[in-house]
Protein backbone atom coordinates (compact mmCIF):
# COMPACT_ATOMS: atom_id res chain seq x y z
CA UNK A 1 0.00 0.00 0.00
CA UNK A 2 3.24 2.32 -0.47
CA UNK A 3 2.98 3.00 3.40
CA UNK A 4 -0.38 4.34 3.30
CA UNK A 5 -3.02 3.24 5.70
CA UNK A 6 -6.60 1.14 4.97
CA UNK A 7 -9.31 0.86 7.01
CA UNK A 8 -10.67 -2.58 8.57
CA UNK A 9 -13.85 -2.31 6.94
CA UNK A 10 -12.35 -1.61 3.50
CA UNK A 11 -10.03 -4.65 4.18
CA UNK A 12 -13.05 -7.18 4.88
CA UNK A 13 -14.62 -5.86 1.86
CA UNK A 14 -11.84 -6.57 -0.47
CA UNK A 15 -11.60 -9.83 1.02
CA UNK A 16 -15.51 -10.33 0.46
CA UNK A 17 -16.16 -10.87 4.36
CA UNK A 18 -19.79 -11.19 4.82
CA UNK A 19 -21.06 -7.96 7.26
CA UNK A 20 -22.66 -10.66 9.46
CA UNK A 21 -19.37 -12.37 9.79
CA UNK A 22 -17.22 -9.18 10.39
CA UNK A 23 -17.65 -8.80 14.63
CA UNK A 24 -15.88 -12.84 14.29
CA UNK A 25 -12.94 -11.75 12.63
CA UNK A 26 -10.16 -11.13 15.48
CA UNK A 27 -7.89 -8.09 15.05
CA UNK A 28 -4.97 -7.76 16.65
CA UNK A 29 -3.68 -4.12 18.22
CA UNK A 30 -0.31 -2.91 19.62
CA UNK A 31 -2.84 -1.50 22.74
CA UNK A 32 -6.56 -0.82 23.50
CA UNK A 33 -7.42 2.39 20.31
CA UNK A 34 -3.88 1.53 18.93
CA UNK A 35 -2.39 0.09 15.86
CA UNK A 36 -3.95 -2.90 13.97
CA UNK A 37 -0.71 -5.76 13.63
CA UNK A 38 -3.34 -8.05 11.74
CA UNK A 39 -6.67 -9.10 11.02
CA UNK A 40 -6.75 -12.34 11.18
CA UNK A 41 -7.42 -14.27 7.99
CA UNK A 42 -7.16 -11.26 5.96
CA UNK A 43 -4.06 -9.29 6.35
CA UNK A 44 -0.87 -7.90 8.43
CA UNK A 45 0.43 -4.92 8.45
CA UNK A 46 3.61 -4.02 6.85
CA UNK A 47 5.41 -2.71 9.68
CA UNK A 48 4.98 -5.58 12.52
CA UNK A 49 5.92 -8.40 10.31
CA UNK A 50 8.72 -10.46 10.87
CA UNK A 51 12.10 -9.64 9.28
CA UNK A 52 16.25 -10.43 10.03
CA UNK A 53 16.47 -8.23 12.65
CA UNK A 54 13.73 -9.62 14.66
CA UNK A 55 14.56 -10.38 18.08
CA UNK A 56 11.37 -11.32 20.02
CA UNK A 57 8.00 -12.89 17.85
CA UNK A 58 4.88 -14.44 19.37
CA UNK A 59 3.05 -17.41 17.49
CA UNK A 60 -0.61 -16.44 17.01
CA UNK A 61 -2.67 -19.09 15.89
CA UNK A 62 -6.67 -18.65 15.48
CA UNK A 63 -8.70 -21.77 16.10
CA UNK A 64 -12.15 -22.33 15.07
CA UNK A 65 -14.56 -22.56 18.35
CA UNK A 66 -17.24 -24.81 16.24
């Protein structure tokens, strides 16, 4: 996105999310109103994702509760 930012909501509609689905879809957030690291299934950002001089990562994993 050339370092521009995207709103959630346009994000679940490019990936065709249905708008009943969209309060299931976890997102991720540095803190409580802060930045989005990922919504899950869909995308991460740019600037949290993992590169060589990444020290510290934490494995994520989103299971299905049905």
């Amino acid at each position: 996105m050339n370092g521009r930012s995207k709103k959630v909501s346009d994000l679940l509609n490019e990936a065709r999310i249905p708008v009943s689905d969209r309060s299931g879809v976890p997102v991720v957030r540095t803190a409580p109103g802060g930045a989005v690291v990922w919504v899950a299934g869909v995308r991460a950002d740019e600037r949290f994702k993992c590169t060589a001089a990444t020290r510290v990562a934490y494995l994520l994993r989103v299971v299905d509760a049905e």
